[in-house]
N, C-alpha and C. Protein backbone atom coordinates (compact mmCIF):
# COMPACT_ATOMS: atom_id res chain seq x y z
N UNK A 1 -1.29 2.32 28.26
CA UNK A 1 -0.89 2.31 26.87
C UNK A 1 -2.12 2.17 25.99
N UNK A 2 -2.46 2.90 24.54
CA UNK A 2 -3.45 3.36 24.08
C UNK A 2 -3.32 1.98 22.61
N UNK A 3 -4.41 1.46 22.97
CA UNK A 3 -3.83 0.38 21.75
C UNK A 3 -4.39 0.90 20.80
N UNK A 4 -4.09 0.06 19.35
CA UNK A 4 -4.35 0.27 18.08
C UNK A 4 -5.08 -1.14 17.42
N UNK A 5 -5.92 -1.19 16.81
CA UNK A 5 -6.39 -2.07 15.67
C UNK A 5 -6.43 -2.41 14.52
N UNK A 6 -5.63 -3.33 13.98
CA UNK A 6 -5.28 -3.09 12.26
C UNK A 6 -6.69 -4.44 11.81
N UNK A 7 -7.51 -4.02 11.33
CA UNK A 7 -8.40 -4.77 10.44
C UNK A 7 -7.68 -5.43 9.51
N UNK A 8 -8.58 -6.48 9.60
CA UNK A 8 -8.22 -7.42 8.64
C UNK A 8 -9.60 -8.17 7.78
N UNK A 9 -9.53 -8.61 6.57
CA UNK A 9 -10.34 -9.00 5.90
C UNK A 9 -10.83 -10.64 5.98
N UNK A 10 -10.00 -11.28 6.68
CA UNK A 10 -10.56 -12.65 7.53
C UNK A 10 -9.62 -12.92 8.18
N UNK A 11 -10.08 -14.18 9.03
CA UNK A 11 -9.39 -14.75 9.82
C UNK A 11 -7.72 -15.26 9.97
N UNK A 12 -7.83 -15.68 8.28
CA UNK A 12 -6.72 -16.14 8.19
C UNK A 12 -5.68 -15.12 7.67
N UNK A 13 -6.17 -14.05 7.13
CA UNK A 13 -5.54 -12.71 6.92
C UNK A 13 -4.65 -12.51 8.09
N UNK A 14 -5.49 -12.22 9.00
CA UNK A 14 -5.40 -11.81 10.35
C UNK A 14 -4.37 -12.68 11.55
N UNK A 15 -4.10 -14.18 11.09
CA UNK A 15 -3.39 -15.07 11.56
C UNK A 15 -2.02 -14.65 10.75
N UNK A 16 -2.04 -14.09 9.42
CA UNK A 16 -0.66 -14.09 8.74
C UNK A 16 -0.12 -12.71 9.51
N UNK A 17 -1.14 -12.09 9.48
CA UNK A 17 -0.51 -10.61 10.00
C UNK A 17 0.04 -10.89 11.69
N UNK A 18 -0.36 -11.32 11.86
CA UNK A 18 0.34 -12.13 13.60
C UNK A 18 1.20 -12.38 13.37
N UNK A 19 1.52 -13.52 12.84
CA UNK A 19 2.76 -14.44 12.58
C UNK A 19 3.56 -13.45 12.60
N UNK A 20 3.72 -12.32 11.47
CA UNK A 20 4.63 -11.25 10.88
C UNK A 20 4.89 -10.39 12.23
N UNK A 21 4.30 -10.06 12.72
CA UNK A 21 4.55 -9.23 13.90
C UNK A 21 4.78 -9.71 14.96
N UNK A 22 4.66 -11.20 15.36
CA UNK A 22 5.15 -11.26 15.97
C UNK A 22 6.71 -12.14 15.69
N UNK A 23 7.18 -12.13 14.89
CA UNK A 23 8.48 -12.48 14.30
C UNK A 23 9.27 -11.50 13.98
N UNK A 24 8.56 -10.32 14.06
CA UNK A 24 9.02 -8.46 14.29
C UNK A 24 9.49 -8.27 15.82
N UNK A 25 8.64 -9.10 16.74
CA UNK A 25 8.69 -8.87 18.06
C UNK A 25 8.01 -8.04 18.62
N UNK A 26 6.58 -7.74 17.85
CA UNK A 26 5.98 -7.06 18.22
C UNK A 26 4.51 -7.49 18.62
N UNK A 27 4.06 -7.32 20.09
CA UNK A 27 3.38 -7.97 21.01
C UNK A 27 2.18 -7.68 20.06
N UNK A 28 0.97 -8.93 19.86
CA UNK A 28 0.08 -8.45 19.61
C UNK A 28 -1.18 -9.93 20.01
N UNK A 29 -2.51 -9.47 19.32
CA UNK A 29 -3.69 -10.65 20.04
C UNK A 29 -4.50 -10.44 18.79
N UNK A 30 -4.93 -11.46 18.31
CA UNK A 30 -6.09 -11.69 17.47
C UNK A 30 -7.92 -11.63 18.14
N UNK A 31 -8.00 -10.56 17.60
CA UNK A 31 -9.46 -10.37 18.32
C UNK A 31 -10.72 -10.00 17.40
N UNK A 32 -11.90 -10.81 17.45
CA UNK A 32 -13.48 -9.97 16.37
C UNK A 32 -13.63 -8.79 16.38
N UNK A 33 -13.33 -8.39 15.44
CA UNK A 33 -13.93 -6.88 15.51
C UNK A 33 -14.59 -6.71 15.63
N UNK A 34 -14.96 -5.14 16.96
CA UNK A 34 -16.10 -4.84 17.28
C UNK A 34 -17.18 -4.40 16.62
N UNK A 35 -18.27 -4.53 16.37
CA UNK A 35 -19.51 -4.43 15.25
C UNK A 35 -19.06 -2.58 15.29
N UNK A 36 -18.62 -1.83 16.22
CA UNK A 36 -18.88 0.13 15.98
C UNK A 36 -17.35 0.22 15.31
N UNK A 37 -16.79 -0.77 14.56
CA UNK A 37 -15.13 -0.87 14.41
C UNK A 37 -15.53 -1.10 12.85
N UNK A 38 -16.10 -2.06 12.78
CA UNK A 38 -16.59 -2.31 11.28
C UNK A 38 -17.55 -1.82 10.42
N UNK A 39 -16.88 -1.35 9.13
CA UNK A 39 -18.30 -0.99 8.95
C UNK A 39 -18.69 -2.40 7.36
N UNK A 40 -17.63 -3.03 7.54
CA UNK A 40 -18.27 -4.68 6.43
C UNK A 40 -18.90 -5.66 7.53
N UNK A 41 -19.20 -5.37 8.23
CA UNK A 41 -20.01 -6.48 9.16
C UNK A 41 -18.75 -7.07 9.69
N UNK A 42 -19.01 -8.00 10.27
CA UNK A 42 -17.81 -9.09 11.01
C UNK A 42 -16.55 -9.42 10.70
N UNK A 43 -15.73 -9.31 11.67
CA UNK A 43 -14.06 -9.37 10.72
C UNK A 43 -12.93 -9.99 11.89
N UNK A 44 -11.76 -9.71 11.69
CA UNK A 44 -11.03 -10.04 12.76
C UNK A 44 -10.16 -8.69 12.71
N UNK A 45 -9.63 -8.22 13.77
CA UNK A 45 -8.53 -7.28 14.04
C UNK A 45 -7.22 -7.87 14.72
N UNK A 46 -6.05 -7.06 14.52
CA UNK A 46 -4.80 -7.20 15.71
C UNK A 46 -4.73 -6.52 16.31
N UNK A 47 -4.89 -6.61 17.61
CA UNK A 47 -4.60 -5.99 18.21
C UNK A 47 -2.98 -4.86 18.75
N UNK A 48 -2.08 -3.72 18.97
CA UNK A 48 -1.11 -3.81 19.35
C UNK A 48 -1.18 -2.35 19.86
N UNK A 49 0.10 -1.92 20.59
CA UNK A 49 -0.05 -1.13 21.00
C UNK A 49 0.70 0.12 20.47
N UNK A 50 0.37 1.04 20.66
CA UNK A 50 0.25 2.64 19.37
C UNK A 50 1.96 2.96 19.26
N UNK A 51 2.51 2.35 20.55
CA UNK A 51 4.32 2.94 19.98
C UNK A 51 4.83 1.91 18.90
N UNK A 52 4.24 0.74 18.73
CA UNK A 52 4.53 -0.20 18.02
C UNK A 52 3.87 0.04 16.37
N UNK A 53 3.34 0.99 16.11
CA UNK A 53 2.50 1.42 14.94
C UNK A 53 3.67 1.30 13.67
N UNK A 54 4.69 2.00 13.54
CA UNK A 54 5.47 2.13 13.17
C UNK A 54 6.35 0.81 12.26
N UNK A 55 6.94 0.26 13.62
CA UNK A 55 7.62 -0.97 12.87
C UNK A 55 6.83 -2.29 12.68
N UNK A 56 5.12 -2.12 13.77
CA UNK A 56 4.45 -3.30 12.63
C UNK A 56 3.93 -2.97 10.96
N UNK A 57 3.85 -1.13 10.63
CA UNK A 57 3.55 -1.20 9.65
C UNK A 57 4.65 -1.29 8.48
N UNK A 58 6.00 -1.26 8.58
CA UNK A 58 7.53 -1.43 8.46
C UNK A 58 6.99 -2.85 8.01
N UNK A 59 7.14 -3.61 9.48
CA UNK A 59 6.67 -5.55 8.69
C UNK A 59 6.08 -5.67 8.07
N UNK A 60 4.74 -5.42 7.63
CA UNK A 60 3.43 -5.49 7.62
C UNK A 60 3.86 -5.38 5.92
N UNK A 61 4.56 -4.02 5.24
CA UNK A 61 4.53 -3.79 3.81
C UNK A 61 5.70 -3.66 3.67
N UNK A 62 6.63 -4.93 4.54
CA UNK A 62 7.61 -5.61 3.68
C UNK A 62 7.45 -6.91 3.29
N UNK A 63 6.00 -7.63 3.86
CA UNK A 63 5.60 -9.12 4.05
C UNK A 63 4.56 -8.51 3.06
N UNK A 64 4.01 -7.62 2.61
CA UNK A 64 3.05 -7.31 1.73
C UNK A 64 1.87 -7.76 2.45
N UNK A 65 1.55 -7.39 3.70
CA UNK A 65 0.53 -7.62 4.56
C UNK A 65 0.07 -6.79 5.09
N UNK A 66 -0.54 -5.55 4.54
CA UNK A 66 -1.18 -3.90 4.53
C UNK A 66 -2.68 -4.50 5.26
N UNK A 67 -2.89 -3.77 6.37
CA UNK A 67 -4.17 -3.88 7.31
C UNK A 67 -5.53 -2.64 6.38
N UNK A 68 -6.42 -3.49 6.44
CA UNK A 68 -7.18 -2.82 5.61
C UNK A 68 -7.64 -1.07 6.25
N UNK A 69 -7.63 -1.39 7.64
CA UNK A 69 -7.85 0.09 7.92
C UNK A 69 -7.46 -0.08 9.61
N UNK A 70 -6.32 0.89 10.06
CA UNK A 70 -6.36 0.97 11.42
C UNK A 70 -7.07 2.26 12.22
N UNK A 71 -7.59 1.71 13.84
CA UNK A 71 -8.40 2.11 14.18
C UNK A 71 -7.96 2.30 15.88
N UNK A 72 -8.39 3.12 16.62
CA UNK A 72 -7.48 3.41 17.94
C UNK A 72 -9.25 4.25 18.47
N UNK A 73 -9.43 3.63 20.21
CA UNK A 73 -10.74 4.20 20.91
C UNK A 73 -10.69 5.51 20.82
N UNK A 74 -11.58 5.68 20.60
CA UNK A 74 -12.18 7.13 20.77
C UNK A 74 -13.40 7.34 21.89
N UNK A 75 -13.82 8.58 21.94
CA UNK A 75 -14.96 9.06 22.41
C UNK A 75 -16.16 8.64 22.75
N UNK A 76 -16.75 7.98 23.43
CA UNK A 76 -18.19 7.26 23.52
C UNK A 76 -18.09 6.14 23.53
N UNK A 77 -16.93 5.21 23.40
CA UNK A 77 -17.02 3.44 22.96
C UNK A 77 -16.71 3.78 21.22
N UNK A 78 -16.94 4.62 20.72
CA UNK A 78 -16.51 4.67 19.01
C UNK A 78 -15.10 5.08 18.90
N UNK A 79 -14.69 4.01 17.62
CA UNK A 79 -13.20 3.81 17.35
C UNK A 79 -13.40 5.26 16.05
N UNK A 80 -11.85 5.87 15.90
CA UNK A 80 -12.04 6.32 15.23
C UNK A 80 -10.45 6.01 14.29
N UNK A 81 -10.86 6.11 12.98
CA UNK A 81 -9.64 5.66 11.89
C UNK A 81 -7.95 6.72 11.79
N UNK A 82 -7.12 5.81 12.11
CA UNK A 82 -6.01 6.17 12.22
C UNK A 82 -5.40 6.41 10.76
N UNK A 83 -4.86 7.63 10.10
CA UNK A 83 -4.26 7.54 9.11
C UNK A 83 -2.77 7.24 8.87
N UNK A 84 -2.33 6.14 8.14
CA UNK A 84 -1.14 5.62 8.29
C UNK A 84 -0.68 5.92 6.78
């Protein structure tokens, strides 16, 4: 299964957007974003997986908790931006 990364703008951003998804029931992990993921320097991401895209972004902008940019592996180790 091909996961997905929804950026987030800090930590605690990134803890609310959990909470929400996972009270959606939708599996996910709080993880640093990878430095080739970011391009503001250091951040946190959620992790989840790509069939779940859908109804975490459903939760996400009904909790008014919009991920600043999602991102899914690509080619070489570089993520490339998912348009949602």
């Amino acid at each position: 299964m091909e996961s997905l990364y929804l950026t987030c703008r800090s930590l605690t951003y990134a803890q609310r957007v959990s909470r929400v998804l996972t009270a959606a029931r939708i599996q996910n992990i709080i993880i640093r974003t990878p430095q080739n993921m970011s391009r503001e320097g250091c951040g946190y991401a959620v992790r989840i997986v790509q069939r779940s895209l859908a109804a975490a972004m459903s939760a996400l902008a009904a909790a008014q908790l919009p991920p600043k940019r999602v991102y899914k592996p690509g080619p070489g180790g570089l993520y490339e931006e998912v348009p949602v």
